[in-house]
Protein backbone atom coordinates (compact mmCIF):
# COMPACT_ATOMS: atom_id res chain seq x y z
CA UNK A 1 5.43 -0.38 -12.79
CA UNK A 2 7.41 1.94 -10.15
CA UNK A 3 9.08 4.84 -12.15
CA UNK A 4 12.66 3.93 -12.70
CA UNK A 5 15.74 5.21 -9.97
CA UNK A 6 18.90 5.43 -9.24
CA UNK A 7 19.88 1.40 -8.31
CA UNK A 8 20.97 0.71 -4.74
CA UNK A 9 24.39 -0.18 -4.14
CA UNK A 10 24.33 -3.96 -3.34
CA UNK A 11 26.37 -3.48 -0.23
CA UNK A 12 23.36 -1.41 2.00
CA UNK A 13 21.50 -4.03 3.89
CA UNK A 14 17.86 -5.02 3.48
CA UNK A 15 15.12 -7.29 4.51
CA UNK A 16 16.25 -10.38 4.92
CA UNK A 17 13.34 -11.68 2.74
CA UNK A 18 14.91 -9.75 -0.54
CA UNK A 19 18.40 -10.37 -0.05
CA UNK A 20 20.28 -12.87 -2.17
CA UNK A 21 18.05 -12.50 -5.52
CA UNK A 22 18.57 -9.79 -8.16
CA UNK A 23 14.67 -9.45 -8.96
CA UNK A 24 13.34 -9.75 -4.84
CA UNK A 25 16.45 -6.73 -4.33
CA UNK A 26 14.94 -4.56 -7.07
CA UNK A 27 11.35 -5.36 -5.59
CA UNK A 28 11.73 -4.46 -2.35
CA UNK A 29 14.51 -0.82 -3.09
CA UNK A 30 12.31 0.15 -6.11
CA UNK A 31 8.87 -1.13 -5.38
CA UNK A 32 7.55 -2.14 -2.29
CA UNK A 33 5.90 0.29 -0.62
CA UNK A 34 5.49 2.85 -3.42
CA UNK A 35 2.81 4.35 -4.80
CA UNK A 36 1.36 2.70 -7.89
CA UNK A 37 -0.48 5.74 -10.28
CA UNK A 38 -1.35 4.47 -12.91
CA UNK A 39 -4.69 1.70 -12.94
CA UNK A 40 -2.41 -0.79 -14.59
CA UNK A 41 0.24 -0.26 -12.18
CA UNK A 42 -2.35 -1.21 -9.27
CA UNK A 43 -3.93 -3.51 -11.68
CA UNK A 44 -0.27 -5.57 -11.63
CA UNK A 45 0.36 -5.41 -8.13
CA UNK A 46 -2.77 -6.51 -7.19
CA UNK A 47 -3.17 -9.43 -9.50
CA UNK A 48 0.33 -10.60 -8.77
CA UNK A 49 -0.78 -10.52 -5.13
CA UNK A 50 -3.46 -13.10 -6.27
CA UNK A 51 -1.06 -15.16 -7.80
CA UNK A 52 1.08 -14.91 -4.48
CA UNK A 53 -1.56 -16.89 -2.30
CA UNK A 54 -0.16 -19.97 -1.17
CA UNK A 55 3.18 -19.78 -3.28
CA UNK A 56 6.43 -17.55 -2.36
CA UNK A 57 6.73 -14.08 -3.65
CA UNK A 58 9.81 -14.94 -5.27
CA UNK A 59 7.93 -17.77 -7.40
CA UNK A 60 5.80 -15.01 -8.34
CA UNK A 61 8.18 -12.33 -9.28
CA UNK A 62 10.49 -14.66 -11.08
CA UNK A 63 7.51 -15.77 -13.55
CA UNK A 64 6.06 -11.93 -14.03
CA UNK A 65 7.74 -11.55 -17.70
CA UNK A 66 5.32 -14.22 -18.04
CA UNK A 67 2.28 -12.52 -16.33
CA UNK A 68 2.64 -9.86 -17.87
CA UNK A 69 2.92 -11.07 -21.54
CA UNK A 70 0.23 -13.64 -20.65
CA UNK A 71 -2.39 -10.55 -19.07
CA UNK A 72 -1.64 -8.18 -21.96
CA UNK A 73 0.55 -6.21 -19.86
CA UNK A 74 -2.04 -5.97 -16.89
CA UNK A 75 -4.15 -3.44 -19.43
CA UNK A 76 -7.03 -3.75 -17.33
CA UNK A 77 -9.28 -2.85 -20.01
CA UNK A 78 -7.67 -5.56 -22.16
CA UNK A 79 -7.73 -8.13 -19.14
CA UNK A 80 -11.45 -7.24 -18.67
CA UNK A 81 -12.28 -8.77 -22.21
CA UNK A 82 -10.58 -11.47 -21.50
CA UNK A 83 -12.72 -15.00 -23.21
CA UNK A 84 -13.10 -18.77 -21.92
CA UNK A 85 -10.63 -19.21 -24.82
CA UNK A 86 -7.89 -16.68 -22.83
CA UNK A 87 -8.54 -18.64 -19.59
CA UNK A 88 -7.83 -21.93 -21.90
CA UNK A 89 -4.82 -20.21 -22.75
CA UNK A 90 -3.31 -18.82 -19.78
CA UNK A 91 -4.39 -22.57 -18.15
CA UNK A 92 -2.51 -23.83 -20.81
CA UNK A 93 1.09 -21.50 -20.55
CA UNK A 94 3.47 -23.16 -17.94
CA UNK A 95 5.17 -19.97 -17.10
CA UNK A 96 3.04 -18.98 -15.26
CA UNK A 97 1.02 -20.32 -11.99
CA UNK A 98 -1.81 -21.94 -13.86
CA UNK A 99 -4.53 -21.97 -11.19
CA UNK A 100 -8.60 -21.69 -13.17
CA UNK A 101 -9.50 -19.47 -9.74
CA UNK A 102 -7.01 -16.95 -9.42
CA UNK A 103 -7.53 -16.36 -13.71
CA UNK A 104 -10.87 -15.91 -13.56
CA UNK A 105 -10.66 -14.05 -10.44
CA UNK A 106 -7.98 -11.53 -12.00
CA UNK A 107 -10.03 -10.93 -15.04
CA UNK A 108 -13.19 -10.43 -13.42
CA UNK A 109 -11.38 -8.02 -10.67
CA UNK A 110 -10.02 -6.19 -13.72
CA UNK A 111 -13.65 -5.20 -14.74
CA UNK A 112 -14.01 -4.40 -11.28
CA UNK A 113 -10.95 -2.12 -10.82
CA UNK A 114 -11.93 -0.13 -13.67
CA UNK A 115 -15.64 0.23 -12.69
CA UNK A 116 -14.42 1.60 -9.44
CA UNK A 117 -11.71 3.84 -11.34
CA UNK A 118 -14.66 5.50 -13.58
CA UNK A 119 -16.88 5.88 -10.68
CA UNK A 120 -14.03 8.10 -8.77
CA UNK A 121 -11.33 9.36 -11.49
CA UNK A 122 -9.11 7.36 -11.02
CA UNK A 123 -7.76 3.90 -9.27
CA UNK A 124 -5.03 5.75 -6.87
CA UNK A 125 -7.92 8.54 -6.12
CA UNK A 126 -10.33 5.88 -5.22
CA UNK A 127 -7.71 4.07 -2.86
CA UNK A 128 -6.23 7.69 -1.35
CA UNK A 129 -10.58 8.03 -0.81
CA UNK A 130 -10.15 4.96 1.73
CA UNK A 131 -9.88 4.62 5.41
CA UNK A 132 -6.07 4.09 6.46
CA UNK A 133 -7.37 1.28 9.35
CA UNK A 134 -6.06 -1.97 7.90
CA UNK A 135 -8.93 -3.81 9.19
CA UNK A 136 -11.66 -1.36 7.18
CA UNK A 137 -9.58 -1.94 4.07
CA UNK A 138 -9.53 -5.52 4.11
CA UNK A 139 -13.47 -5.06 4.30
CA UNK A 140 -13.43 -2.77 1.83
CA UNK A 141 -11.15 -4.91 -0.69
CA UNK A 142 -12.82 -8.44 -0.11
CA UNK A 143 -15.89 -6.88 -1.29
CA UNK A 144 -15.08 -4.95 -3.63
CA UNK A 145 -12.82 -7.86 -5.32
CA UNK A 146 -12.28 -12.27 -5.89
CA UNK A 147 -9.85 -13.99 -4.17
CA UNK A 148 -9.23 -11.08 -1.77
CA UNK A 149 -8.32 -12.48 1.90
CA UNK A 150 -6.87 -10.39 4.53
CA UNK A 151 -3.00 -11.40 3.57
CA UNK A 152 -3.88 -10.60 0.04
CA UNK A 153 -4.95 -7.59 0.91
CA UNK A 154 -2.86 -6.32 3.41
CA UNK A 155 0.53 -7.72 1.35
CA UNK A 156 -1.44 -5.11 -1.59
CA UNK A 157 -1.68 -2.13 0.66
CA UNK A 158 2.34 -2.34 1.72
CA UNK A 159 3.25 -2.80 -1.97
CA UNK A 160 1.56 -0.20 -3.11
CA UNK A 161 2.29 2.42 0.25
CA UNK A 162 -1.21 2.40 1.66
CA UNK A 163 0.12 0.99 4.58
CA UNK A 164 4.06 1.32 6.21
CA UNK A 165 6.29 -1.27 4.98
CA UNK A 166 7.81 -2.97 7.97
CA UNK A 167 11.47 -3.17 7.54
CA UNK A 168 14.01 -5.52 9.42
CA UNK A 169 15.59 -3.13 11.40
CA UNK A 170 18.90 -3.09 9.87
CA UNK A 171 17.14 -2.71 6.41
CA UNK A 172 18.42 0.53 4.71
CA UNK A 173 14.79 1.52 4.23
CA UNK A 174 13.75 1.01 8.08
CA UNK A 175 12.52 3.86 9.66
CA UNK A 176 14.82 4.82 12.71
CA UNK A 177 13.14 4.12 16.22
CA UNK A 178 11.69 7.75 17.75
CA UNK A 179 13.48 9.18 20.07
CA UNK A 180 11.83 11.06 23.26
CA UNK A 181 12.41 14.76 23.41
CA UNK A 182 15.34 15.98 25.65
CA UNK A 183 17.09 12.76 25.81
């Protein structure tokens, strides 16, 4: 989870996509687009990405409570010992999206984060290790992971600041167009 700030006064203007919704405001001034350190913090955003194919990210944010006390907290090293009877569980608790794929998929990419994260010191060191070319890292992350399309992975990168955030441009956190020298 993103380290706690100061909240953002509900006036400023964002994204259109996060406006409206208490939990998709928070997301997007506290959250998208920074840096996850910890491997459960990339462990969360990544699985939650999963979750996100096919369904809105506000379905997805508005059932993470659930996520999140259903995948021990996205403990990646809990995850990773995850049973057929945890899969018959988590198939089986209607708060969250209850899809056999994307569970097995998220516990076996949990074994697979932290293999990578042993091999290199660290989750966040392994992904600052990467190439910044979106196209490379979608390579990289659909083999390296399940149920990893290019969305998936691209959607990870922004939320986790390997890759700009685009902002609607009257969004508080849009970058302001460059200007030329001597104009």
């Amino acid at each position: 989870m993103a380290p706690k700030s100061k909240p953002v006064p509900a006036a400023l203007p964002r994204c259109a996509w996060a406006e409206g919704d208490p939990l998709m405001e928070r997301y997007h001034d506290e959250e998208w687009g920074v840096p996850a350190v910890s491997d459960a913090a990339h462990f969360e955003r990544l699985s939650l990405e999963v979750f996100q194919a096919g369904l809105s990210w506000r379905t997805i944010l508005h059932k993470r409570a659930a996520f999140r006390k259903g995948f021990a907290r996205f403990s990646p090293r809990r995850v990773a010992a995850f049973t057929e009877r945890d899969i018959r569980r988590l198939l089986g608790d209607a708060g969250i999206v209850r899809h056999r794929g994307k569970i097995e998929a998220t516990i076996e990419n949990a074994r697979r984060l932290l293999a990578i994260s042993k091999a290199h010191g660290g989750f966040a060191r392994y992904l600052g290790s990467l190439p910044g070319d979106l196209e490379e890292l979608r390579g990289i992350f659909r083999k390296e992971f399940r149920f990893m399309g290019p969305k998936i992975a691209e959607s990870y990168f922004e939320s986790v600041g390997k890759i700009p955030t685009v902002h609607d441009r009257r969004c508080w956190k849009a970058k302001p167009p460059a200007t030329k020298k001597g104009t």
